[in-house]
C-alpha atoms as a PDB file:
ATOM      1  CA  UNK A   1       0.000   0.000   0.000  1.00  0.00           C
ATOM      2  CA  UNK A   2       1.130   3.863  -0.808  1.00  0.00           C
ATOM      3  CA  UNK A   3       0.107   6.721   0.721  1.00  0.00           C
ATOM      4  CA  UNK A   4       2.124   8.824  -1.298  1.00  0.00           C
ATOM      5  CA  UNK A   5      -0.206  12.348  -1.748  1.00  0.00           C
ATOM      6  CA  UNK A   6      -2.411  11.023   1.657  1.00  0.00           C
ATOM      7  CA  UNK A   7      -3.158  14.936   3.603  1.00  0.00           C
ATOM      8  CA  UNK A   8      -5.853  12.847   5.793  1.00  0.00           C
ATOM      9  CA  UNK A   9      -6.801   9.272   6.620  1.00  0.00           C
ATOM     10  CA  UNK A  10     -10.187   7.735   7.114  1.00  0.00           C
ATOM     11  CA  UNK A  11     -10.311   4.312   9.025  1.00  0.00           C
ATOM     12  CA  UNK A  12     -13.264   2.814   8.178  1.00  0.00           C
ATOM     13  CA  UNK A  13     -14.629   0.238  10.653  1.00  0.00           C
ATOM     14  CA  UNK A  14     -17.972  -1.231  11.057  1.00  0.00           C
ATOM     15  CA  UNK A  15     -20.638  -1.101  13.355  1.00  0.00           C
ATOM     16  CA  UNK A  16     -21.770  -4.316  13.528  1.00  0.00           C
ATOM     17  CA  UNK A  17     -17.980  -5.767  14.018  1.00  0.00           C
ATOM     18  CA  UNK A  18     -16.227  -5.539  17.734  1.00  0.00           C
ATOM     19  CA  UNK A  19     -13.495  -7.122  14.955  1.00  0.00           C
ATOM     20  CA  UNK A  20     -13.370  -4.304  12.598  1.00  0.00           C
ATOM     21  CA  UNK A  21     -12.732  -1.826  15.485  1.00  0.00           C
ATOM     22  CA  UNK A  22      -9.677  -4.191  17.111  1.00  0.00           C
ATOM     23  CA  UNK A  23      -8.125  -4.476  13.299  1.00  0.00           C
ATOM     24  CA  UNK A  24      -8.560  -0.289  13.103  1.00  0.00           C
ATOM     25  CA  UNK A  25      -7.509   0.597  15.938  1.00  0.00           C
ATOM     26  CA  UNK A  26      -3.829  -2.286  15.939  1.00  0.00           C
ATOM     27  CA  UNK A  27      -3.836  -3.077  11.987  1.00  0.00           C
ATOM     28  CA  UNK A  28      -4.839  -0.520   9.881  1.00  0.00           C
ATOM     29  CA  UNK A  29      -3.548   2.512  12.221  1.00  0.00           C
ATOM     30  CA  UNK A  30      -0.292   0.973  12.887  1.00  0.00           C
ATOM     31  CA  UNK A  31      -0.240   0.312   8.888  1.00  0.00           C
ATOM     32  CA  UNK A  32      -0.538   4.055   7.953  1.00  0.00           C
ATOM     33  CA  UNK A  33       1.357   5.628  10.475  1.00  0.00           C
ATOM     34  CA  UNK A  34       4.525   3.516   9.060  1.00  0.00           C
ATOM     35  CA  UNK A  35       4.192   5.275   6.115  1.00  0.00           C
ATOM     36  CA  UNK A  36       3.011   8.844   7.121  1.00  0.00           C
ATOM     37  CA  UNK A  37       3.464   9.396  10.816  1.00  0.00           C
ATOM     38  CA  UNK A  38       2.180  12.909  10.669  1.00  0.00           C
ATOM     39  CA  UNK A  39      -1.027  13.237   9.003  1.00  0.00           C
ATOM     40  CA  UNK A  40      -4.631  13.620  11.042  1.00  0.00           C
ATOM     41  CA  UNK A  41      -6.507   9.787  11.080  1.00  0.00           C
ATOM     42  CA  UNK A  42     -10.511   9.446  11.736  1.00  0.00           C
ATOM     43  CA  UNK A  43     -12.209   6.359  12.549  1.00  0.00           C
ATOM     44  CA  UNK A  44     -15.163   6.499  10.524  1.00  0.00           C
ATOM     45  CA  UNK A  45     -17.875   3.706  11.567  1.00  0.00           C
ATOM     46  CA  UNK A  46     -20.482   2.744   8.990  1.00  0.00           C
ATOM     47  CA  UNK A  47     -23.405   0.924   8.647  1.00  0.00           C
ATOM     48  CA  UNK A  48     -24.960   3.119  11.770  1.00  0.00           C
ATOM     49  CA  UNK A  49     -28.545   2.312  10.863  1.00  0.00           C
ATOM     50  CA  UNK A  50     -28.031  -1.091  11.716  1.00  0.00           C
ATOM     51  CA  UNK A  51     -26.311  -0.785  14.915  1.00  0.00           C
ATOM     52  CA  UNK A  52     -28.326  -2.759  17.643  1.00  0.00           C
ATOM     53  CA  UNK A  53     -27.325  -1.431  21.148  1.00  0.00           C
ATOM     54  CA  UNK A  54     -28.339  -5.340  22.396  1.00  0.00           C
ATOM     55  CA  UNK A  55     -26.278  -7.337  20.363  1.00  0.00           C
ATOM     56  CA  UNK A  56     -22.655  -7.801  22.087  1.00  0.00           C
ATOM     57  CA  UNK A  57     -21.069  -7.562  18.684  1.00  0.00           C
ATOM     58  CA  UNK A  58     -21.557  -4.154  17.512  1.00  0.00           C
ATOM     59  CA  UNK A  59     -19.532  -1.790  17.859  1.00  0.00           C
ATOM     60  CA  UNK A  60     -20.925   0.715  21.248  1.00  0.00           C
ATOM     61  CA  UNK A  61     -20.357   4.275  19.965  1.00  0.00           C
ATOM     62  CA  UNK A  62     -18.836   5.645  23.820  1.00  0.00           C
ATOM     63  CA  UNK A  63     -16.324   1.985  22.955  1.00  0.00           C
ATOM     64  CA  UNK A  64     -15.658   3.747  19.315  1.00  0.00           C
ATOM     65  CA  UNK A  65     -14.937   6.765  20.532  1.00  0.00           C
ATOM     66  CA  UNK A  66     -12.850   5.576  23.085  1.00  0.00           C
ATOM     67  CA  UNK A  67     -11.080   3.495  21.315  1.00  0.00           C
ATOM     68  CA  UNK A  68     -10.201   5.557  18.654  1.00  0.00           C
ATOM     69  CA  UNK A  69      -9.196   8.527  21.205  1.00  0.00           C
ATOM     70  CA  UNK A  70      -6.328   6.253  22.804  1.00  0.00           C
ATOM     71  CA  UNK A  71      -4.621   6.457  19.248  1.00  0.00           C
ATOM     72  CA  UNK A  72      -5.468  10.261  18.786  1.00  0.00           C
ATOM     73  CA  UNK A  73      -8.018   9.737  16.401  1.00  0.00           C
ATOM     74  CA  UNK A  74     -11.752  11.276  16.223  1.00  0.00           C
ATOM     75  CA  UNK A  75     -14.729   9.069  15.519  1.00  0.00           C
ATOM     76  CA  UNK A  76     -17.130   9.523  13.689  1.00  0.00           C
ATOM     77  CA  UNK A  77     -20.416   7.060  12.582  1.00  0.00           C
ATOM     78  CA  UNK A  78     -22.360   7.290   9.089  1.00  0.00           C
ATOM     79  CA  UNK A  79     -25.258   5.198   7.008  1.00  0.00           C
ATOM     80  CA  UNK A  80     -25.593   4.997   3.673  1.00  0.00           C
ATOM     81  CA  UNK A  81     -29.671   5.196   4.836  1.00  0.00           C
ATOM     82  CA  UNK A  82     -29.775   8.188   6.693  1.00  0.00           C
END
């Protein structure tokens, strides 16, 4: 991977994966900041709309934005539905 021209990166993550949140947060963050150690990272969740507060493998929003704070990262969550 190249992130040559990046100015910002967007994590993208998923809201009904506790996985997809681990993998940002060790994997993918870890992965950019090897190649550009300076430039702002978000954690972007999507799928929102189907985020179910009851079932223990989505991803909690307070978790998320926890999560993503401990790597200096903002969070944000999105739908393609609303």
């Amino acid at each position: 991977m190249s992130y040559t021209n990046a100015d910002v990166c967007m994590i993208t993550l998923a809201s009904d994966s506790k996985t997809s949140l681990e993998n940002a947060s060790k994997k993918w963050y870890a992965e950019i900041r090897s190649y550009k150690p300076n430039i702002p990272c978000v954690f972007v969740c999507n799928k929102f709309d189907m985020y179910d507060e009851d079932d223990s493998e989505h991803v909690n929003p307070a978790i998320g934005k926890k999560v993503a704070a401990t790597v200096n990262c903002e969070y944000f969550s999105c739908s393609a539905m609303t």
